[in-house]
C-alpha atoms as a PDB file:
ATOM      1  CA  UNK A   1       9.575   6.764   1.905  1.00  0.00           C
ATOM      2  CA  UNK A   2      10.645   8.426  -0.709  1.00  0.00           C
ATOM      3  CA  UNK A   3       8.643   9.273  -4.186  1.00  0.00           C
ATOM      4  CA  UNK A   4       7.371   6.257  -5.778  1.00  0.00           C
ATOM      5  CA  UNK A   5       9.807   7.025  -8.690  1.00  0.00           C
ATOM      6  CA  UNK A   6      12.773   7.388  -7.569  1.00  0.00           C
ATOM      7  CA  UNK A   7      15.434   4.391  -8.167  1.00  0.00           C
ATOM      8  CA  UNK A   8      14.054   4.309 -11.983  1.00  0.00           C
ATOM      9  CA  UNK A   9      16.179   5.730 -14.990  1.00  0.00           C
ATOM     10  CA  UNK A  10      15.499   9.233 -15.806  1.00  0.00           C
ATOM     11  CA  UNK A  11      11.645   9.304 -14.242  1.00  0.00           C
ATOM     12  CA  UNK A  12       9.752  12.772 -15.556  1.00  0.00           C
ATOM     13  CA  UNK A  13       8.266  14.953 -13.185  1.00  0.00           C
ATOM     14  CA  UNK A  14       4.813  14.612 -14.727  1.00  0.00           C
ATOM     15  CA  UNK A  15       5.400  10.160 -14.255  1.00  0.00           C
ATOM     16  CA  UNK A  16       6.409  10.919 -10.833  1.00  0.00           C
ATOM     17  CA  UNK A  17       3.341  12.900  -9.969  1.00  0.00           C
ATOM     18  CA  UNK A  18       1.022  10.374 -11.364  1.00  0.00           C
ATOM     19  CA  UNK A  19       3.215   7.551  -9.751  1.00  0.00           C
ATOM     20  CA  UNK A  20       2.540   9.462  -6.440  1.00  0.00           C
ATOM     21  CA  UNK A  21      -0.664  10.285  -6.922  1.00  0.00           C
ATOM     22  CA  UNK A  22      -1.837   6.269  -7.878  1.00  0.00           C
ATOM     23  CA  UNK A  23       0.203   5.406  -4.794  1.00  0.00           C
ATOM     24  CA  UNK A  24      -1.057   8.363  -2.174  1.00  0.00           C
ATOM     25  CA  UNK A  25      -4.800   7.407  -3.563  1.00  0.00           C
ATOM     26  CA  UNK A  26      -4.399   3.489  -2.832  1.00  0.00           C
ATOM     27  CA  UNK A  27      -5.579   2.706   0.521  1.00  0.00           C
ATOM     28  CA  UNK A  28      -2.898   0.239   1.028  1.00  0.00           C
ATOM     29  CA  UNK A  29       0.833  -0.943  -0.727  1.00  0.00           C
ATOM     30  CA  UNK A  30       2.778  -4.069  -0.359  1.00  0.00           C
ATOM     31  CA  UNK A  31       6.467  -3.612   0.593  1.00  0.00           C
ATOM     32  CA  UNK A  32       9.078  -5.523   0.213  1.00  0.00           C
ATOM     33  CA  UNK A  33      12.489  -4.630   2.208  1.00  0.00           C
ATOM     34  CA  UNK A  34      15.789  -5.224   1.113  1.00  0.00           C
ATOM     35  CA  UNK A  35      17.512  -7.967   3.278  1.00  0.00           C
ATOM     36  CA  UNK A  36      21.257  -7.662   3.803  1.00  0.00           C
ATOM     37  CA  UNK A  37      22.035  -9.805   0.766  1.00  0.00           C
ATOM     38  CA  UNK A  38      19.867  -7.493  -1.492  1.00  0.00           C
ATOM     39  CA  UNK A  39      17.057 -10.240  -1.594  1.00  0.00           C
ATOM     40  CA  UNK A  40      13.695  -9.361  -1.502  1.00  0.00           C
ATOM     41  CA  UNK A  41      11.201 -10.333   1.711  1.00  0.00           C
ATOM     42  CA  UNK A  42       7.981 -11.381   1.215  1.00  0.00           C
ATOM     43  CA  UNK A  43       5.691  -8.620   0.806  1.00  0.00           C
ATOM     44  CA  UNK A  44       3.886  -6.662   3.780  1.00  0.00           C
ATOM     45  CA  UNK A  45       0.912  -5.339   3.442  1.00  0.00           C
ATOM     46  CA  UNK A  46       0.586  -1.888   4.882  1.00  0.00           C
ATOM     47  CA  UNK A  47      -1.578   1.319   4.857  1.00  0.00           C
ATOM     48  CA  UNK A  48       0.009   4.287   2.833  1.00  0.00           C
ATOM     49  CA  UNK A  49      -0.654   8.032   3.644  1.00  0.00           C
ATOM     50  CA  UNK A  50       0.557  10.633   1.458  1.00  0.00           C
ATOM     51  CA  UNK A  51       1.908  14.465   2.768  1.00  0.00           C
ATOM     52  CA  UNK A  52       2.728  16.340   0.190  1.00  0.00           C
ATOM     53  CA  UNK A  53       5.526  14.551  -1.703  1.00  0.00           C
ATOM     54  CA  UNK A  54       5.813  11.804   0.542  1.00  0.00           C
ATOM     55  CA  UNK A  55       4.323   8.540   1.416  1.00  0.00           C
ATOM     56  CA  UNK A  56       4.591   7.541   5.284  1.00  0.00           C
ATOM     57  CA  UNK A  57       3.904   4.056   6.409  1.00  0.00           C
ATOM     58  CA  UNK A  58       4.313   2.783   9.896  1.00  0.00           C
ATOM     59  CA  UNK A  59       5.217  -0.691  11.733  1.00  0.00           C
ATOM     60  CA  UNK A  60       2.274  -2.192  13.256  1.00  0.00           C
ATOM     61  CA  UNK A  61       4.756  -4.013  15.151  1.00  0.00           C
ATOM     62  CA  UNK A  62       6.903  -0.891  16.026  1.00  0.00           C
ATOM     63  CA  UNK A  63      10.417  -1.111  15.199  1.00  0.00           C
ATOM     64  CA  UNK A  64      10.285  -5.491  16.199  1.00  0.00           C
ATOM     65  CA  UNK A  65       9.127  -5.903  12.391  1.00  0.00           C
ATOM     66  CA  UNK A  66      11.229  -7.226  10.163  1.00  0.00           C
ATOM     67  CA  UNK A  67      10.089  -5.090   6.879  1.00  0.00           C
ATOM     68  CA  UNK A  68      11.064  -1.978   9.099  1.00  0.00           C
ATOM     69  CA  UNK A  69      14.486  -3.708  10.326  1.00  0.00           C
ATOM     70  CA  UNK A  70      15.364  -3.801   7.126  1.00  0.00           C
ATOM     71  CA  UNK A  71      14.255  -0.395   5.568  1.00  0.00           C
ATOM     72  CA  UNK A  72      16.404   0.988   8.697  1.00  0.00           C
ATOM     73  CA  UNK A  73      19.912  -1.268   7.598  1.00  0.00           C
ATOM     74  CA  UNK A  74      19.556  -1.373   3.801  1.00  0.00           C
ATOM     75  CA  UNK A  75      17.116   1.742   3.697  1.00  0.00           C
ATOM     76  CA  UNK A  76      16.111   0.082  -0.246  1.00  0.00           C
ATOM     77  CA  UNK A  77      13.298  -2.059  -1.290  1.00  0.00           C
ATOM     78  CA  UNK A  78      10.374  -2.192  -2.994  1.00  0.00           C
ATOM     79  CA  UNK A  79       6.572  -0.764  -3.215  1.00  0.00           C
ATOM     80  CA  UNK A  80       3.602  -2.038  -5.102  1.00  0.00           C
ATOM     81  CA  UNK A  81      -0.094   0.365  -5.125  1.00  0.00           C
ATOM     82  CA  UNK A  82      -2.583   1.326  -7.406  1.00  0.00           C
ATOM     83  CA  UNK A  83      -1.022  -0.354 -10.238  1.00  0.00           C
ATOM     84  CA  UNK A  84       2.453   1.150  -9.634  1.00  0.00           C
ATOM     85  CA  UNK A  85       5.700  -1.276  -8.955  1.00  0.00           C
ATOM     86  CA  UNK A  86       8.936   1.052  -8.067  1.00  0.00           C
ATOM     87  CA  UNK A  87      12.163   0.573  -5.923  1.00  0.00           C
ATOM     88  CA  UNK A  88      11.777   3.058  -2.460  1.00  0.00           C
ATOM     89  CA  UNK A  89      13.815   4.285  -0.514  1.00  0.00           C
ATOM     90  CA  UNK A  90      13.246   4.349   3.440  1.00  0.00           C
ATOM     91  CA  UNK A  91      14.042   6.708   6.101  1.00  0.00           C
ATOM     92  CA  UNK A  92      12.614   7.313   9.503  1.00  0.00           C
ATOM     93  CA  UNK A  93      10.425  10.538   9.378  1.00  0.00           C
ATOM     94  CA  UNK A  94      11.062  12.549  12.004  1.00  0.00           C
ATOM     95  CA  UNK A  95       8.791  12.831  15.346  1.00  0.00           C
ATOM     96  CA  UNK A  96       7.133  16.078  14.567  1.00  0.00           C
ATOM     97  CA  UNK A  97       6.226  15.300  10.820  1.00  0.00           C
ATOM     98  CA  UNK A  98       2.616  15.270  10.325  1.00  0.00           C
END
């Protein structure tokens, strides 16, 4: 996923390093993926790790689950941890990350 602020209009580096930082620190977020006709799906809640810049989050059903169905098609939805709502932005992290 990408950082917690991206998607918002003209985000500071300092907001996006305490966006990150509220997020990496929560033990868990609630994500909701983008469906095909930009609608929301009911949240999922998930545990969050932070690397670096970057939050990684993985499908406890592998790729069957519909939250990570839809981050792979619309690669767009939304995150909500430690008292920080953003739009994300999905990709699959590569096998040797981490």
């Amino acid at each position: 996923m990408s950082s917690p602020c991206c998607g918002t209009a003209a985000p500071t580096r300092a907001r996006c390093d305490t966006d990150l930082a509220k997020v990496g620190a929560a033990e868990e977020l609630d994500l909701e993926s983008e469906r095909a006709d930009g609608t929301l799906r009911d949240p999922v809640t998930m545990w969050v790790v932070r690397a670096g810049d970057h939050l990684y989050v993985r499908s406890v059903k592998g790729t069957a689950g519909p939250w990570y169905r839809g981050t792979q098609s619309r690669h767009q939805g939304r995150i909500v941890a430690g008292g920080v709502r953003r739009v994300s932005t999905g990709t699959r992290a590569s096998s040797n990350t981490c």
